[in-house]
N, C-alpha and C. Protein backbone atom coordinates (compact mmCIF):
# COMPACT_ATOMS: atom_id res chain seq x y z
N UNK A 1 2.63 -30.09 -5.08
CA UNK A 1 1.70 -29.01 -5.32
C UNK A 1 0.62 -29.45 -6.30
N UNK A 2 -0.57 -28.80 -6.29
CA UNK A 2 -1.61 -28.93 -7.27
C UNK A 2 -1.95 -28.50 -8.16
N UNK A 3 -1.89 -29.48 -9.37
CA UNK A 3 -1.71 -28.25 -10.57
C UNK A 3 -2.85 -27.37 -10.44
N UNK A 4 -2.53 -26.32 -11.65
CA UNK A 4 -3.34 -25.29 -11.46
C UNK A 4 -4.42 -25.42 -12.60
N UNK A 5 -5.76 -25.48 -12.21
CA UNK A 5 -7.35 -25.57 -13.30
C UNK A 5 -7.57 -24.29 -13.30
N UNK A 6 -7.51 -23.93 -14.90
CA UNK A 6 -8.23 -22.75 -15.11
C UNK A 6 -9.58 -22.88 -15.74
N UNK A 7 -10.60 -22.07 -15.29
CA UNK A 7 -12.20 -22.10 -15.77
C UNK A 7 -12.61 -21.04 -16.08
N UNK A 8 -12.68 -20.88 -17.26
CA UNK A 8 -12.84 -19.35 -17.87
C UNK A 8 -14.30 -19.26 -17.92
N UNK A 9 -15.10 -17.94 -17.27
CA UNK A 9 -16.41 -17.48 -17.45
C UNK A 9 -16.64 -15.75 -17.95
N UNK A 10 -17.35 -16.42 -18.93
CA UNK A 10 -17.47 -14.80 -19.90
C UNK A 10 -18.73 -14.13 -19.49
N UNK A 11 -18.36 -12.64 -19.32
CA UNK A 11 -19.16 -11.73 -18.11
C UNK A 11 -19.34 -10.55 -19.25
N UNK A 12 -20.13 -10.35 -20.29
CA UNK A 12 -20.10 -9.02 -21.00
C UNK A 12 -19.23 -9.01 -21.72
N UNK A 13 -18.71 -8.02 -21.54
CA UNK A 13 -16.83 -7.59 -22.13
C UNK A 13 -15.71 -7.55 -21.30
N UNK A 14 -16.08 -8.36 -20.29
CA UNK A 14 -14.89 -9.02 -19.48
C UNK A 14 -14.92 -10.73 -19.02
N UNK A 15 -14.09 -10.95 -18.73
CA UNK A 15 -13.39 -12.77 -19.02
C UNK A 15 -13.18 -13.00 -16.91
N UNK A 16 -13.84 -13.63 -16.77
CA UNK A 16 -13.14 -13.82 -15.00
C UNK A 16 -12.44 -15.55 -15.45
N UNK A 17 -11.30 -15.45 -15.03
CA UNK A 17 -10.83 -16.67 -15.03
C UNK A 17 -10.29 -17.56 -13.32
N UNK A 18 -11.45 -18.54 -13.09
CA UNK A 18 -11.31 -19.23 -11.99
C UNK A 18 -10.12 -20.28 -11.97
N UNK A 19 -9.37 -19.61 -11.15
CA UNK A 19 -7.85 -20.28 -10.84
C UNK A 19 -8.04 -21.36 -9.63
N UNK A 20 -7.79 -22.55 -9.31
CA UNK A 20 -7.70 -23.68 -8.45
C UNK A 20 -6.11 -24.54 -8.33
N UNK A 21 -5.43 -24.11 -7.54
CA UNK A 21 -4.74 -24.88 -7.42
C UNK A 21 -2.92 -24.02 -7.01
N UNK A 22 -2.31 -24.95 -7.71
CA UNK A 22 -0.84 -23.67 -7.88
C UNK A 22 -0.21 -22.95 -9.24
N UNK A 23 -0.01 -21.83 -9.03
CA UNK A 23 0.80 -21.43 -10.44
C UNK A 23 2.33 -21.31 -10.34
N UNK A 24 3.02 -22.13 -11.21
CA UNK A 24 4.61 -22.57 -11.09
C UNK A 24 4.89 -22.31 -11.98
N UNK A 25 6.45 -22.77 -12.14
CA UNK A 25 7.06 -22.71 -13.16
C UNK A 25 6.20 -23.92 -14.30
N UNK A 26 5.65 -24.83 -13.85
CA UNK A 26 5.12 -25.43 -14.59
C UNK A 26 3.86 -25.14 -15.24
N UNK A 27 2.98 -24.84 -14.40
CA UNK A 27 1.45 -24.18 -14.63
C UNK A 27 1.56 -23.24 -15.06
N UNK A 28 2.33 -22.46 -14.80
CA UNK A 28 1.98 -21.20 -15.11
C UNK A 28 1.46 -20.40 -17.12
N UNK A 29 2.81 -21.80 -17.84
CA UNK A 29 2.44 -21.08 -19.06
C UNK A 29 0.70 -21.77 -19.58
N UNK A 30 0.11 -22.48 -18.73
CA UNK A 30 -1.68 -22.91 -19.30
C UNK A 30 -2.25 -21.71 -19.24
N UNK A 31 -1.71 -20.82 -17.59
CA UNK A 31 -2.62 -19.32 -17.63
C UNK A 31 -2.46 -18.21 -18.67
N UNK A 32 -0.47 -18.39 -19.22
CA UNK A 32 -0.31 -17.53 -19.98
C UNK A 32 -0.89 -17.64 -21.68
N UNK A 33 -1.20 -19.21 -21.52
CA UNK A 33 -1.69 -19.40 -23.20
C UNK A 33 -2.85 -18.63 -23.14
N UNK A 34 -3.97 -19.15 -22.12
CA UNK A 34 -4.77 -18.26 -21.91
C UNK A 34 -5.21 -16.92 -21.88
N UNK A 35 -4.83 -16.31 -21.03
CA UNK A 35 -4.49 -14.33 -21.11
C UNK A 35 -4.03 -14.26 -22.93
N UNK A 36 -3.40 -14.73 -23.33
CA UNK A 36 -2.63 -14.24 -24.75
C UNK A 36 -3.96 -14.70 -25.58
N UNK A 37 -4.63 -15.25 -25.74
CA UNK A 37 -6.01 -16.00 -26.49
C UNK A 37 -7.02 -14.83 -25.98
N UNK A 38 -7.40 -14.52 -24.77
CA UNK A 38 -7.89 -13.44 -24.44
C UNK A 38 -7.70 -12.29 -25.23
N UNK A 39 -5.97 -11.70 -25.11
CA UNK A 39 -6.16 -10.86 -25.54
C UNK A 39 -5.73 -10.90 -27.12
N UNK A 40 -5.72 -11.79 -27.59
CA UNK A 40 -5.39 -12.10 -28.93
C UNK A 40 -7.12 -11.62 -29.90
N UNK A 41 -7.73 -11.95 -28.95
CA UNK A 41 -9.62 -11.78 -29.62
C UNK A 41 -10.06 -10.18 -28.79
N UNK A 42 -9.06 -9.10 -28.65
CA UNK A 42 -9.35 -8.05 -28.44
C UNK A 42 -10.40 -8.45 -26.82
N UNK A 43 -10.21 -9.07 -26.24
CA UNK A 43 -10.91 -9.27 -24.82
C UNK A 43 -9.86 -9.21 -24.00
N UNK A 44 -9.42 -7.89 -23.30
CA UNK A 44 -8.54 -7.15 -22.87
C UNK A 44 -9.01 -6.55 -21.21
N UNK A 45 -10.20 -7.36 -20.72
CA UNK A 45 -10.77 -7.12 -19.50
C UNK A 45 -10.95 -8.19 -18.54
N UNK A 46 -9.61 -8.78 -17.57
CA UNK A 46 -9.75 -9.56 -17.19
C UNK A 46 -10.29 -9.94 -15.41
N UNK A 47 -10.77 -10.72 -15.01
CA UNK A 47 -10.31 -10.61 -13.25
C UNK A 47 -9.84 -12.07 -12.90
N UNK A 48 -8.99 -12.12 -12.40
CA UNK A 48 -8.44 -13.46 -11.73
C UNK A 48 -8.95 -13.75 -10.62
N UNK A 49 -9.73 -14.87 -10.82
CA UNK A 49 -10.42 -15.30 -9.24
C UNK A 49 -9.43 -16.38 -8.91
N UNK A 50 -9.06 -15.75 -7.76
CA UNK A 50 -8.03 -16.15 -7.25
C UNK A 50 -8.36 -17.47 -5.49
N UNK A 51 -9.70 -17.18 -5.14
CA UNK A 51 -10.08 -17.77 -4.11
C UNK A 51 -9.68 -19.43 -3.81
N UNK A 52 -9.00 -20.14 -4.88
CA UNK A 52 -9.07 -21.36 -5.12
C UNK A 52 -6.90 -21.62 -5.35
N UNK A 53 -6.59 -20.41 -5.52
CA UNK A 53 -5.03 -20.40 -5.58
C UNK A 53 -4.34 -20.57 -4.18
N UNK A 54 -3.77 -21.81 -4.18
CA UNK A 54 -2.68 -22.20 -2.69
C UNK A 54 -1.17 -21.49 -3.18
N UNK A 55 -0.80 -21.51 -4.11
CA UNK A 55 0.47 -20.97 -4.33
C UNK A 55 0.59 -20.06 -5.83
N UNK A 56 1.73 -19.27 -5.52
CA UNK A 56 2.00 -18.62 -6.79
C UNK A 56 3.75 -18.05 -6.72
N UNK A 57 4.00 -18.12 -8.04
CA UNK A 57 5.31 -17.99 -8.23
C UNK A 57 5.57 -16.68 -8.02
N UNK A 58 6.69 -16.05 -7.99
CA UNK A 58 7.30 -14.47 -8.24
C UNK A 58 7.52 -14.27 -10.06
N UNK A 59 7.56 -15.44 -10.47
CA UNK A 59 7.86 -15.47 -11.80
C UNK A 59 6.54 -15.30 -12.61
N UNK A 60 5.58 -16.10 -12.04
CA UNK A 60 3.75 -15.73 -12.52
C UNK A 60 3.16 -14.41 -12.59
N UNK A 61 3.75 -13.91 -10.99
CA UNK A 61 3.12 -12.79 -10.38
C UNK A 61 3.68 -11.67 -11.74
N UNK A 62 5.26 -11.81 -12.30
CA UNK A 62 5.78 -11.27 -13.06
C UNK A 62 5.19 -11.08 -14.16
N UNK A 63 4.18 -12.21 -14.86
CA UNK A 63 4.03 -12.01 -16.48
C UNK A 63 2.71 -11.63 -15.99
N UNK A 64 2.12 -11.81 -14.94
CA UNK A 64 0.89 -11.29 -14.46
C UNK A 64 0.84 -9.45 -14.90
N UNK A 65 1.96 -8.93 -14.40
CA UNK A 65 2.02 -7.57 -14.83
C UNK A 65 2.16 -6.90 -15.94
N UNK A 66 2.83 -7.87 -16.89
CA UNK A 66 2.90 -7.49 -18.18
C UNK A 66 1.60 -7.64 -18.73
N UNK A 67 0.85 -8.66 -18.17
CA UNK A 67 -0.34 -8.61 -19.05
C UNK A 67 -1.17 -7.36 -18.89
N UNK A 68 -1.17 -7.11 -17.70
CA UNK A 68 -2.14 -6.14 -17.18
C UNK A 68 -1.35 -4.66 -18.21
N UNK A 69 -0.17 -4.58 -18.42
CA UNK A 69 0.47 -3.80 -18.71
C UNK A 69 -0.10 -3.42 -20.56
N UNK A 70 0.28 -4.64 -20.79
CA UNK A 70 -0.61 -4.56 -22.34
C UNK A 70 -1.67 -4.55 -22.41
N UNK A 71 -2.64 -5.07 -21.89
CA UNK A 71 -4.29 -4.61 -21.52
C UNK A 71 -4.52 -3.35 -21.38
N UNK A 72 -3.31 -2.47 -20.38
CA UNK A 72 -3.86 -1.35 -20.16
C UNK A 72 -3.65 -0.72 -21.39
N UNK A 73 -2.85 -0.53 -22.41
CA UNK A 73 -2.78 -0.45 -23.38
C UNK A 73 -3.58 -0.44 -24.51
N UNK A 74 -4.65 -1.19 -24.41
CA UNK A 74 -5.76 -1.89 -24.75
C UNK A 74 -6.92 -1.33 -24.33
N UNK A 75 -7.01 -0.32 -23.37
CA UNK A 75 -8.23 0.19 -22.30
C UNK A 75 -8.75 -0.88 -21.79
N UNK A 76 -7.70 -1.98 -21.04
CA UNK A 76 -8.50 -3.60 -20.21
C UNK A 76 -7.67 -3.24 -19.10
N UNK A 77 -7.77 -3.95 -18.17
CA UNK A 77 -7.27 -4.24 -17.34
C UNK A 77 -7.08 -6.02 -17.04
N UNK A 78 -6.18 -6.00 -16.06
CA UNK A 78 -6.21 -7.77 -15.54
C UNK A 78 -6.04 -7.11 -13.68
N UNK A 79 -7.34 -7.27 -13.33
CA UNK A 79 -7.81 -7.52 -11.14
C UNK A 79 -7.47 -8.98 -11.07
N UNK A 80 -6.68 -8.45 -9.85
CA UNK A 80 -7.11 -10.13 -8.70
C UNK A 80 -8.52 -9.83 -7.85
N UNK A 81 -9.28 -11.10 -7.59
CA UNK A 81 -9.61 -10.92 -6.69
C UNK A 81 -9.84 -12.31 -5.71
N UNK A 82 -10.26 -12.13 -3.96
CA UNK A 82 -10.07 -13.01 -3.53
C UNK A 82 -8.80 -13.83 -2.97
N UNK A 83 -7.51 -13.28 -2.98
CA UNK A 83 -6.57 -13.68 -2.57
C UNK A 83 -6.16 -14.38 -1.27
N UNK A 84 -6.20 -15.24 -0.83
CA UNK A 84 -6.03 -15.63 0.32
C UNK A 84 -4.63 -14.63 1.20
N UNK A 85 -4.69 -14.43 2.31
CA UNK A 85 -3.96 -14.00 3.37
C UNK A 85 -2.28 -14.27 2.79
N UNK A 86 -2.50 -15.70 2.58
CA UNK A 86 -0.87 -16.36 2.24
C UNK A 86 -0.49 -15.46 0.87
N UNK A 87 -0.82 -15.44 0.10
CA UNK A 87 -0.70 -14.98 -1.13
C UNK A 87 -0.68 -13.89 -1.29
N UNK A 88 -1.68 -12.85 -0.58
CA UNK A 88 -1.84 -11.36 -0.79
C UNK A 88 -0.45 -11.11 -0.06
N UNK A 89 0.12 -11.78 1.04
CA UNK A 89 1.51 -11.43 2.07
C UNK A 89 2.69 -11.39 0.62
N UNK A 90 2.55 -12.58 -0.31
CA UNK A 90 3.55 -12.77 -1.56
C UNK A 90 3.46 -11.28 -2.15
N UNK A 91 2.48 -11.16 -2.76
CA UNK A 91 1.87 -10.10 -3.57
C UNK A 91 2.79 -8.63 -2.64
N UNK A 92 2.12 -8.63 -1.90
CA UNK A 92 2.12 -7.06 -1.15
C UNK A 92 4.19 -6.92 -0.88
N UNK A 93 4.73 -8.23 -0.27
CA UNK A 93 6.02 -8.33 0.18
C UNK A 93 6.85 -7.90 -1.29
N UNK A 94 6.36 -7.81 -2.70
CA UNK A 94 7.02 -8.09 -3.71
C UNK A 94 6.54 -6.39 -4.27
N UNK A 95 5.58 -5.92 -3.79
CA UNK A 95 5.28 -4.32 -4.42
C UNK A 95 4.25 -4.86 -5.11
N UNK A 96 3.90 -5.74 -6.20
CA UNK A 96 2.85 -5.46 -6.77
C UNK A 96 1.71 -5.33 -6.10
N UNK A 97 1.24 -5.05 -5.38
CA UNK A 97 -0.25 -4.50 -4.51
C UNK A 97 0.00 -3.02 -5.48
N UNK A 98 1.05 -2.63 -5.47
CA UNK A 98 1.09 -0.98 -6.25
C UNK A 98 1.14 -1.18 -7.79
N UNK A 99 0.82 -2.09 -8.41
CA UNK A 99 0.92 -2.73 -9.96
C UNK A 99 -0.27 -3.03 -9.80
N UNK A 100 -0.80 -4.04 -9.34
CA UNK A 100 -2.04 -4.82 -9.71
C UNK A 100 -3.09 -4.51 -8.77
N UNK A 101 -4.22 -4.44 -9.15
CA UNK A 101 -5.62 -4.14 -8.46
C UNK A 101 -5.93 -5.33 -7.69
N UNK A 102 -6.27 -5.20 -6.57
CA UNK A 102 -6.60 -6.60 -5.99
C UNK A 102 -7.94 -5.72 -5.49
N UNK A 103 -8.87 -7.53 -4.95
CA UNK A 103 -9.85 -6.88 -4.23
C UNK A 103 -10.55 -7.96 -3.60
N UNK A 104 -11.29 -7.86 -2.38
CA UNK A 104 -11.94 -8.55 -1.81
C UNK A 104 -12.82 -9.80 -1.99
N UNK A 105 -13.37 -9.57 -3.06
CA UNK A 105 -14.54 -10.22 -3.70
C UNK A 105 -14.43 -9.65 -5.53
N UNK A 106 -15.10 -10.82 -6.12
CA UNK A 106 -15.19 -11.00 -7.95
C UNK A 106 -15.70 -10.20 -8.00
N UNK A 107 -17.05 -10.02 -7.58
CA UNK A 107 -18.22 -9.07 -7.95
C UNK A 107 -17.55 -7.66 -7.73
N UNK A 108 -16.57 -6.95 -6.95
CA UNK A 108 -16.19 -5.67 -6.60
C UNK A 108 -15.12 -5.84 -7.59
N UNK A 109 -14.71 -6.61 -8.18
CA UNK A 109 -13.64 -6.35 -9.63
C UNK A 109 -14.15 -6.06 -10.53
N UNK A 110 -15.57 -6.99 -10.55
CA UNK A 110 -15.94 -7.05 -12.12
C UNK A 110 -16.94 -5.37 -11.97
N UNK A 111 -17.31 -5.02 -10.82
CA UNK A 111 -17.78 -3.67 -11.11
C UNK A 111 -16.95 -2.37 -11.45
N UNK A 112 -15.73 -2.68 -10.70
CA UNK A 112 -14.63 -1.84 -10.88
C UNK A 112 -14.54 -1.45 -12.34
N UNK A 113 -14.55 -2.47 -13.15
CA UNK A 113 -14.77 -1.89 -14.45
C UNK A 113 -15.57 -0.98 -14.94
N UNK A 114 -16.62 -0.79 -14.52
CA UNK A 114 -17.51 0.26 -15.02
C UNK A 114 -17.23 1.58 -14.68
N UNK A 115 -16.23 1.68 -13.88
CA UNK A 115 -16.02 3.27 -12.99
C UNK A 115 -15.12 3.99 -13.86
């Protein structure tokens, strides 16, 4: 598998972080140092561009929710967006489609925020 590159781009008062590759048991804690640094500097508005992700764990997808969980907490959120077919099937087969915001395209996340 390929590790996973994260590329963080700052949008206002929200963070889109461009994901490439896989998130594992191995990768996964680079995304979580990340999100926690995020929200460690009160930047509690995230979207995961996800267009570049071949795989993802059940265990990722897991701390994925907590974050979003403490964000919301925070008045932030954490969107996917861009999910490939393979992945949204992970996502949706596991319930979180009813936890986490997904969406078609970055630009319809990062507006989502304003609503």
């Amino acid at each position: 598998m390929k590790e996973c590159v994260i590329q963080r781009e700052e949008n206002g008062q929200l963070d889109i972080l461009h994901l490439d590759g896989s998130l594992d048991a191995y990768s996964f804690p680079r995304l979580e140092t990340a999100l926690n640094q995020l929200r460690e500097n009160s930047r509690n508005r995230v979207v995961l561009d996800c267009e570049g992700l071949d795989y993802i764990s059940s265990a990722a997808l897991g701390a994925l929710i907590g974050f979003a969980r403490r964000a919301r907490e925070q008045n932030g959120d954490l969107k996917l967006a861009k999910l490939s077919a393979k992945i949204y099937n992970i996502v949706e087969l596991l319930g979180f489609h009813k936890i986490l915001e997904i969406h078609p395209e970055v630009g319809q996340a990062v507006s989502s925020f304003a609503g």
